[in-house]
PDB file of N, CA and C in Angstrom:
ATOM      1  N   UNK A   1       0.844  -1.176   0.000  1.00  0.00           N
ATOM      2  CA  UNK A   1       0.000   0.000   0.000  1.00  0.00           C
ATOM      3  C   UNK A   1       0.889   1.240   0.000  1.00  0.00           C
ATOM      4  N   UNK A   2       0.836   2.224  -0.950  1.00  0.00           N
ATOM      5  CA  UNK A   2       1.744   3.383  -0.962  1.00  0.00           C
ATOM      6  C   UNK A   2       1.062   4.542   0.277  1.00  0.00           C
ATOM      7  N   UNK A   3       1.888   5.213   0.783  1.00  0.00           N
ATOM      8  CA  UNK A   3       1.943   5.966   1.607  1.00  0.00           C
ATOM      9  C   UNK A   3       1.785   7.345   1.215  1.00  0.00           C
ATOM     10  N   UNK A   4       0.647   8.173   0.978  1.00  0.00           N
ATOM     11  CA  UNK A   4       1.157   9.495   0.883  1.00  0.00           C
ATOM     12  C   UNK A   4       0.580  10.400   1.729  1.00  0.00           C
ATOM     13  N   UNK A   5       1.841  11.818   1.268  1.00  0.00           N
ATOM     14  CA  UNK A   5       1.940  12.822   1.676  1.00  0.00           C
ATOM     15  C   UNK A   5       0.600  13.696   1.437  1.00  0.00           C
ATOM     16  N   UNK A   6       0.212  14.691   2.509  1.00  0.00           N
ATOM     17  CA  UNK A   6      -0.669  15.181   2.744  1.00  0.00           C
ATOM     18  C   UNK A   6      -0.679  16.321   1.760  1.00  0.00           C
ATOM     19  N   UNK A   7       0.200  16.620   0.644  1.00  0.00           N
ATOM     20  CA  UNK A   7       0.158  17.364  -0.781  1.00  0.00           C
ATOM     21  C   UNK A   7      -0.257  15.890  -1.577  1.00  0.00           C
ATOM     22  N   UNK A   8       0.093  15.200  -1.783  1.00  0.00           N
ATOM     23  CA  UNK A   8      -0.084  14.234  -2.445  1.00  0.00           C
ATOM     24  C   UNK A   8      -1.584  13.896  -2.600  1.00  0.00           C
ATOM     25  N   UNK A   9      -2.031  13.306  -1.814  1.00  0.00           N
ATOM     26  CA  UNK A   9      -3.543  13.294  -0.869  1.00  0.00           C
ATOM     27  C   UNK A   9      -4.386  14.490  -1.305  1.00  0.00           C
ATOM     28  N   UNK A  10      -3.991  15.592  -1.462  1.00  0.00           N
ATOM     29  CA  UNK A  10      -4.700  16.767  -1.980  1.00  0.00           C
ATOM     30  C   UNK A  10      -5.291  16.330  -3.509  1.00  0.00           C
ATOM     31  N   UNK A  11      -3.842  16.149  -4.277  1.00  0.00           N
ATOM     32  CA  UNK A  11      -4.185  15.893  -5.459  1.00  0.00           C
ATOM     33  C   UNK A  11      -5.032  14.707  -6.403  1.00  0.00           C
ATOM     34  N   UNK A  12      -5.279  13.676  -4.874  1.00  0.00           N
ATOM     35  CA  UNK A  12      -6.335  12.265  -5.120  1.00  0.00           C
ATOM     36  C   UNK A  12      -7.540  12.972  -4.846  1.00  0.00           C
ATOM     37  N   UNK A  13      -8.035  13.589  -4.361  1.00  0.00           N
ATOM     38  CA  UNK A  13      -9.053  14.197  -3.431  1.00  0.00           C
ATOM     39  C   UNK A  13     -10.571  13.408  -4.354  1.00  0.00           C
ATOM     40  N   UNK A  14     -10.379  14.431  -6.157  1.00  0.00           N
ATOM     41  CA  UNK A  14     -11.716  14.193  -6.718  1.00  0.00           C
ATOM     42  C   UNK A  14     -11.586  12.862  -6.855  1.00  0.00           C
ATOM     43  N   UNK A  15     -10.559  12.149  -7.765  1.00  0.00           N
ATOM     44  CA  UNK A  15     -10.656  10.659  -7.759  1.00  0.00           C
ATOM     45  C   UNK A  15     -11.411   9.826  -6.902  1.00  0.00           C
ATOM     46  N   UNK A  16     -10.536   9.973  -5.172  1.00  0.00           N
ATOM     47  CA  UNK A  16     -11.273   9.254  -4.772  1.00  0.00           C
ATOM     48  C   UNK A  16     -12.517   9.414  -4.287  1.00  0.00           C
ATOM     49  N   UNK A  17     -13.026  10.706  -4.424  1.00  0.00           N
ATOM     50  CA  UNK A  17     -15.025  10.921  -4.054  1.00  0.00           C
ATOM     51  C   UNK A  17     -15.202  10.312  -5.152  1.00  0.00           C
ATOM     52  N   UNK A  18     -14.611  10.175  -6.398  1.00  0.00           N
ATOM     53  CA  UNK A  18     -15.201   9.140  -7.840  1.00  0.00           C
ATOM     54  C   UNK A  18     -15.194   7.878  -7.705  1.00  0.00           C
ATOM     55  N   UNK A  19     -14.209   7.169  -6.750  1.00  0.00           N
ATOM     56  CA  UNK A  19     -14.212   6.430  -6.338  1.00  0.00           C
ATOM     57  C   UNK A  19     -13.231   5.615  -7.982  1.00  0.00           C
ATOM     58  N   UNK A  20     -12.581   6.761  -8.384  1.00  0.00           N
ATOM     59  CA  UNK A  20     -11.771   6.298  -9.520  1.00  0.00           C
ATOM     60  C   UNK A  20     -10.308   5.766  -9.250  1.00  0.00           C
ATOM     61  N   UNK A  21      -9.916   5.175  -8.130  1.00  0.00           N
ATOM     62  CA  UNK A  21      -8.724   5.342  -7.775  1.00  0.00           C
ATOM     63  C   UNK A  21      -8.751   3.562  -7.747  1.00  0.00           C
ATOM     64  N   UNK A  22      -7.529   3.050  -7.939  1.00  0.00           N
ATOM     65  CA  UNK A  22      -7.178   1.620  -8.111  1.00  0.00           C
ATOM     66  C   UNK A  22      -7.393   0.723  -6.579  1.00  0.00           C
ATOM     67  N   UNK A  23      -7.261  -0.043  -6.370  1.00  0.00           N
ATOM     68  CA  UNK A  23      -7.803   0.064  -4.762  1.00  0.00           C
ATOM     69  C   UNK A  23      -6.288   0.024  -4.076  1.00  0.00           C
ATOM     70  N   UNK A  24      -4.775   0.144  -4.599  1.00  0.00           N
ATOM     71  CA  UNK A  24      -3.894  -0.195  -3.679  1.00  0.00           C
ATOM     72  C   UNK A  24      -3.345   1.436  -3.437  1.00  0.00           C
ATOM     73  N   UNK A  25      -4.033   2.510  -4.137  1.00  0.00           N
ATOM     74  CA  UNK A  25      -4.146   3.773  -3.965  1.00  0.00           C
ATOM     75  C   UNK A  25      -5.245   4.581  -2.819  1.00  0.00           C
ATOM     76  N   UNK A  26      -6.429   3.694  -3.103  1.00  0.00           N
ATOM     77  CA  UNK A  26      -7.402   4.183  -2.676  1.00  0.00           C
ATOM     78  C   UNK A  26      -7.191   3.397  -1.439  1.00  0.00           C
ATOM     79  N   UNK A  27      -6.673   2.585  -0.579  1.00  0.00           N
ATOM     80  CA  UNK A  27      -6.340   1.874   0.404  1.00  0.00           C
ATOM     81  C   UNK A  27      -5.372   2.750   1.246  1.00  0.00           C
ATOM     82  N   UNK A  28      -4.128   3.509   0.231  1.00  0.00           N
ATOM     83  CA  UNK A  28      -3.192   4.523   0.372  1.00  0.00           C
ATOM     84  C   UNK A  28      -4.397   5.721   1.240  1.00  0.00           C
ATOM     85  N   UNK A  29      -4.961   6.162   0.323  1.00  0.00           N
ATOM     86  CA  UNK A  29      -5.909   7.482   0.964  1.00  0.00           C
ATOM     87  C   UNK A  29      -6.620   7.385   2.236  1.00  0.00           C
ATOM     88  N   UNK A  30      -7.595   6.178   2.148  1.00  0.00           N
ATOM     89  CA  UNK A  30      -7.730   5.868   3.577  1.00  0.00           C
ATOM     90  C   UNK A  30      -6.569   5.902   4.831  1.00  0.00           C
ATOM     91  N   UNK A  31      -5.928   4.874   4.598  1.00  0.00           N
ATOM     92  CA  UNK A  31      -4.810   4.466   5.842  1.00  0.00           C
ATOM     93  C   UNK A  31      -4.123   5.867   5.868  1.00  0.00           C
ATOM     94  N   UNK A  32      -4.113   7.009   5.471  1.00  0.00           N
ATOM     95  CA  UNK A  32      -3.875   8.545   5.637  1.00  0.00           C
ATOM     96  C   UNK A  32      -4.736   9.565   6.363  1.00  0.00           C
ATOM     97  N   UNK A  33      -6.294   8.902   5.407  1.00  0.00           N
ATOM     98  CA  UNK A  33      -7.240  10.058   6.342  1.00  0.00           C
ATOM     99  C   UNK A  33      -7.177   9.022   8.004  1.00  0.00           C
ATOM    100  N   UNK A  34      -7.439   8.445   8.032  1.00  0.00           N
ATOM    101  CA  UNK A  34      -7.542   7.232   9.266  1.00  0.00           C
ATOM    102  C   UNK A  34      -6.277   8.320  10.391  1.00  0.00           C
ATOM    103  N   UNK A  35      -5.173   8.396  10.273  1.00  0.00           N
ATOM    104  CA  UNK A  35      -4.285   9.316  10.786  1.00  0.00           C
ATOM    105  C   UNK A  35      -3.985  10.911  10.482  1.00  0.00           C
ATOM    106  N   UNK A  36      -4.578  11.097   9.778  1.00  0.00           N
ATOM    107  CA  UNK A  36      -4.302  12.751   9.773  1.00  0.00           C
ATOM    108  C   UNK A  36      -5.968  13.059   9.901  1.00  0.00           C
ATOM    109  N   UNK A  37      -5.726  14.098  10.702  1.00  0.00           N
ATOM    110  CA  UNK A  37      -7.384  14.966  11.034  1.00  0.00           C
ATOM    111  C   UNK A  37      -7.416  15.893  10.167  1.00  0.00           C
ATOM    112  N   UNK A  38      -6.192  16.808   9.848  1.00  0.00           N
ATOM    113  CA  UNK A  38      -6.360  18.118   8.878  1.00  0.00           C
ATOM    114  C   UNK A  38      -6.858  17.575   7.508  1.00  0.00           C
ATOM    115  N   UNK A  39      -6.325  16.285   6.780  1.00  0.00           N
ATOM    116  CA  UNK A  39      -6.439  15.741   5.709  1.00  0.00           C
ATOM    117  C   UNK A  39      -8.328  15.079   5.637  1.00  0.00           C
ATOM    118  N   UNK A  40      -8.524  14.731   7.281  1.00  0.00           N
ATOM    119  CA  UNK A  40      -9.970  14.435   6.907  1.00  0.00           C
ATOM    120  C   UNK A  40     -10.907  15.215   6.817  1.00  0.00           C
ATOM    121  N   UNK A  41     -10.717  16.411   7.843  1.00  0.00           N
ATOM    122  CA  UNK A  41     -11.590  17.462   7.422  1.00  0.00           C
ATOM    123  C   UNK A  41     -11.689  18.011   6.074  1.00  0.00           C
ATOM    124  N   UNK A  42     -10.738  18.117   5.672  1.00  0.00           N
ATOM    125  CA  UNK A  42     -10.330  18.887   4.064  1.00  0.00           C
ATOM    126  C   UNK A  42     -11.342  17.686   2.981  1.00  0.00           C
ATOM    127  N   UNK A  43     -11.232  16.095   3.375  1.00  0.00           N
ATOM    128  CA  UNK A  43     -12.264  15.814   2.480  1.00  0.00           C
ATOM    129  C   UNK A  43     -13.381  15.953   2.833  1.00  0.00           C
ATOM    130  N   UNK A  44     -13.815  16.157   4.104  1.00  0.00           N
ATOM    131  CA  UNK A  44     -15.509  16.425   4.582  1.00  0.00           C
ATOM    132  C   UNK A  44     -15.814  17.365   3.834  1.00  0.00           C
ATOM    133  N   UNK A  45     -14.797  18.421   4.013  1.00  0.00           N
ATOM    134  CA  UNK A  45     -15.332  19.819   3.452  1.00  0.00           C
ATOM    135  C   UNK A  45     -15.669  19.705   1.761  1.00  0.00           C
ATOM    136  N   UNK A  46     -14.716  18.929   1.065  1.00  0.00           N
ATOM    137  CA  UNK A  46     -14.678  18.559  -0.185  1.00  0.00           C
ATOM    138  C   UNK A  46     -16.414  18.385  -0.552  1.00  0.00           C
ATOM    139  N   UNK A  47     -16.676  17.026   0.154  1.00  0.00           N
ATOM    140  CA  UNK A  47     -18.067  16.296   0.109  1.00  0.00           C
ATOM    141  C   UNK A  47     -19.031  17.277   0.391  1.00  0.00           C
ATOM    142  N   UNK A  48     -19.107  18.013   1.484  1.00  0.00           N
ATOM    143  CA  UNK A  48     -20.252  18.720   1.629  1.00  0.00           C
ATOM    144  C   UNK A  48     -20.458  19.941   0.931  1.00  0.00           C
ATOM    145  N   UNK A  49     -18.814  20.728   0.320  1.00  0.00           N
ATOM    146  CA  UNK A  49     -19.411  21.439  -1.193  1.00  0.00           C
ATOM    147  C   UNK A  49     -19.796  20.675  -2.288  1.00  0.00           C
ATOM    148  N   UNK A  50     -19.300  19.538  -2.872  1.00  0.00           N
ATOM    149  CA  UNK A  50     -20.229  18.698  -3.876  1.00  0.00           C
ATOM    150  C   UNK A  50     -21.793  18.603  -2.947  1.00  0.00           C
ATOM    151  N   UNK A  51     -22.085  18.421  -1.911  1.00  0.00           N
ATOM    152  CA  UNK A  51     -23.006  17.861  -1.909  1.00  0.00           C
ATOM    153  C   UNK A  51     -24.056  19.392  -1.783  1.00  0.00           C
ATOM    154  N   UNK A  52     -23.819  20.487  -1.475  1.00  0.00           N
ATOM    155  CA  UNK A  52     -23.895  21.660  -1.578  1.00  0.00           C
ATOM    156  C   UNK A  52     -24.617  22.160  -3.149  1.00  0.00           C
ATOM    157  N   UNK A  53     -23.185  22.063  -3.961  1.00  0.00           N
ATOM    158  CA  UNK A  53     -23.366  22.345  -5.352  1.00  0.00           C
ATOM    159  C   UNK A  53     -24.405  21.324  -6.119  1.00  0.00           C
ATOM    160  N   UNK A  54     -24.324  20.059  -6.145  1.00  0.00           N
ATOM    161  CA  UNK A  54     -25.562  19.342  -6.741  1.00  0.00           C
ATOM    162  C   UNK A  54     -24.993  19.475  -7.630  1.00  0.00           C
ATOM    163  N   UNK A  55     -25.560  18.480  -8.634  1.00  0.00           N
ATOM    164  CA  UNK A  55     -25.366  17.687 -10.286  1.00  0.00           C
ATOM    165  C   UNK A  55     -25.322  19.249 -10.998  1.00  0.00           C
ATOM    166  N   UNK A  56     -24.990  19.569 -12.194  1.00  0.00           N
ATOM    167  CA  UNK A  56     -25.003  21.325 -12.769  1.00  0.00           C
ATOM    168  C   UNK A  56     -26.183  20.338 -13.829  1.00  0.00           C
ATOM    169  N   UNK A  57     -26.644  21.071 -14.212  1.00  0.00           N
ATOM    170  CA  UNK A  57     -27.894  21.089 -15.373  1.00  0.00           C
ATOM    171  C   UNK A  57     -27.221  21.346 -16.279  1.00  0.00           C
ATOM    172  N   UNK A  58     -27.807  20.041 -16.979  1.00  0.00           N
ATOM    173  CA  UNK A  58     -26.949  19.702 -18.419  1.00  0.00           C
ATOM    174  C   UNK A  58     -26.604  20.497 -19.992  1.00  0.00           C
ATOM    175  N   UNK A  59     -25.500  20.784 -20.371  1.00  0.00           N
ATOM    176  CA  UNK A  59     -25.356  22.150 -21.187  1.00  0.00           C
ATOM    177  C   UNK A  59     -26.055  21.434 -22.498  1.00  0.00           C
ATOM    178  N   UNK A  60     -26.439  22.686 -23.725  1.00  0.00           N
ATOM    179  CA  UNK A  60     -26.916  21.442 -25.008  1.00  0.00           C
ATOM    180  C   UNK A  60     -26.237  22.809 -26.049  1.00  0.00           C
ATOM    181  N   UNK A  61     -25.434  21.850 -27.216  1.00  0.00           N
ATOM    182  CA  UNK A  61     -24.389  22.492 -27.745  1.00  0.00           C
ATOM    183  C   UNK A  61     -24.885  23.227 -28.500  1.00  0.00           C
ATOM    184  N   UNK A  62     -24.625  24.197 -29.529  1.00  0.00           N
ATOM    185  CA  UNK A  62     -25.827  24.431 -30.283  1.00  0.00           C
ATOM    186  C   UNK A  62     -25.116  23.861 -31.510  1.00  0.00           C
ATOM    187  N   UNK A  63     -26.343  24.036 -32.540  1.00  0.00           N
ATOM    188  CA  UNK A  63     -26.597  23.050 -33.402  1.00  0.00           C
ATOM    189  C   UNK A  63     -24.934  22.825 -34.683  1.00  0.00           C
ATOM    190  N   UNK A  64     -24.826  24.618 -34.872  1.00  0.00           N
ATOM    191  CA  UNK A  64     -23.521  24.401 -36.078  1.00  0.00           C
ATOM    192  C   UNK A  64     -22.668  24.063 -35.186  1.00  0.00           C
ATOM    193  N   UNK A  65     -21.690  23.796 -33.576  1.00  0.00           N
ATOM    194  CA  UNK A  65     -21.195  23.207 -32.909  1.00  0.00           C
ATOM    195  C   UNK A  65     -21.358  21.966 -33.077  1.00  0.00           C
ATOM    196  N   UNK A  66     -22.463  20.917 -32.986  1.00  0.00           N
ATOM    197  CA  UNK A  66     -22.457  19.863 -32.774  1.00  0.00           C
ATOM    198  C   UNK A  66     -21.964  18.810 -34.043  1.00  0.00           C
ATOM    199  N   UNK A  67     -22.404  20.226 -35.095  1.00  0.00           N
ATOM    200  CA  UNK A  67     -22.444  19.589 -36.671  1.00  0.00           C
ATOM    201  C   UNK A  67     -20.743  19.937 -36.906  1.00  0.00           C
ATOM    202  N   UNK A  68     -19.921  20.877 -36.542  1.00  0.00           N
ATOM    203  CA  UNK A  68     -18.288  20.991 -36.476  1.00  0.00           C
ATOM    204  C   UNK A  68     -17.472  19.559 -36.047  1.00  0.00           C
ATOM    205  N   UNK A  69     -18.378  19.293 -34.582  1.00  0.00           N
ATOM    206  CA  UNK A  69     -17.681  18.362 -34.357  1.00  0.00           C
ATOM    207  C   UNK A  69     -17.770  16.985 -34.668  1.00  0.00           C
ATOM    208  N   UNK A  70     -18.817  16.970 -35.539  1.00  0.00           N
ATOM    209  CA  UNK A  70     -19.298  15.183 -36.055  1.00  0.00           C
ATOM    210  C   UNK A  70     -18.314  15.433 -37.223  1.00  0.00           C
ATOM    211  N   UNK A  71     -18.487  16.254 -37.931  1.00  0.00           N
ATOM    212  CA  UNK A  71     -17.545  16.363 -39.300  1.00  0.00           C
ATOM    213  C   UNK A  71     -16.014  16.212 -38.477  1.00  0.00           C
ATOM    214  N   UNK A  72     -15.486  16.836 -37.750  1.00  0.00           N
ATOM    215  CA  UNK A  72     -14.276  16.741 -37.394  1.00  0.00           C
ATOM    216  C   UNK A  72     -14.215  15.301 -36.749  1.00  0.00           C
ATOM    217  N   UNK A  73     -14.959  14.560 -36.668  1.00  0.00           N
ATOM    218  CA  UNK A  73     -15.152  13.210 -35.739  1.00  0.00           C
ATOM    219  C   UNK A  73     -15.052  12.326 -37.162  1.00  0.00           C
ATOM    220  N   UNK A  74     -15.637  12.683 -38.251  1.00  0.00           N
ATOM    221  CA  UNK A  74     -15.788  11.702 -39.319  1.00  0.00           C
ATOM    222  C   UNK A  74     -14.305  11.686 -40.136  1.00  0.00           C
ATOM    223  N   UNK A  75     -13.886  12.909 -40.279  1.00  0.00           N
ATOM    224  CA  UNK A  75     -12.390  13.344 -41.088  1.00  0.00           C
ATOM    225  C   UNK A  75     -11.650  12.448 -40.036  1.00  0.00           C
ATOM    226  N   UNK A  76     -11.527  12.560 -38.896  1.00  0.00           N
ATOM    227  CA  UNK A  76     -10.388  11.808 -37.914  1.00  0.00           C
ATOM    228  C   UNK A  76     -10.722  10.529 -38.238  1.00  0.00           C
ATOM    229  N   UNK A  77     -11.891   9.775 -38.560  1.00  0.00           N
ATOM    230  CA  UNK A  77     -11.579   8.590 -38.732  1.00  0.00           C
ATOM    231  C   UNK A  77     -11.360   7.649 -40.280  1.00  0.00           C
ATOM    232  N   UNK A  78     -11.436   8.834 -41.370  1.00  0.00           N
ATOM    233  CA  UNK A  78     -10.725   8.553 -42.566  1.00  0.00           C
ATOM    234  C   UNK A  78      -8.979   8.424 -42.340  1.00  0.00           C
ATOM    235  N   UNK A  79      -8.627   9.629 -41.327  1.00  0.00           N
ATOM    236  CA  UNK A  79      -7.073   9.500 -41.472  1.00  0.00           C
ATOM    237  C   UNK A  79      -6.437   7.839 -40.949  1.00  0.00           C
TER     238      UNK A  79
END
């Protein structure tokens, strides 16, 4: 299980609320917050602004955008 530093730990933060982290990392983050208090508050605080902010309402592209990027989607897959 890797060990990190409480900069380190900063930079897992969103991962692991995604729960995107490998588990011998995400095992790392725990066995850290488990001993540091400053590091656990900092993710409480994390969680309760996501949980604060809520899902954002979904953007919708407009139309000559969407049509740029299918053409640029179709050319990339001739090359």
């Amino acid at each position: 299980m890797k060990r990190f530093t409480c900069d380190e730990l900063a930079g897992l933060i969103t991962a692991y609320l995604e729960d995107a982290l490998d588990r011998p990392a995400r095992d790392g983050v725990r066995a850290h917050l488990a001993c540091c208090e400053g590091c656990e508050r900092y993710v409480e605080q994390f969680r309760a602004t996501i949980d604060a902010l809520g899902d954002p309402p979904p953007e919708k592209l407009p139309a000559d955008m969407r049509d740029r990027l299918m053409s640029a989607f179709r050319e990339r897959r001739r090359l």
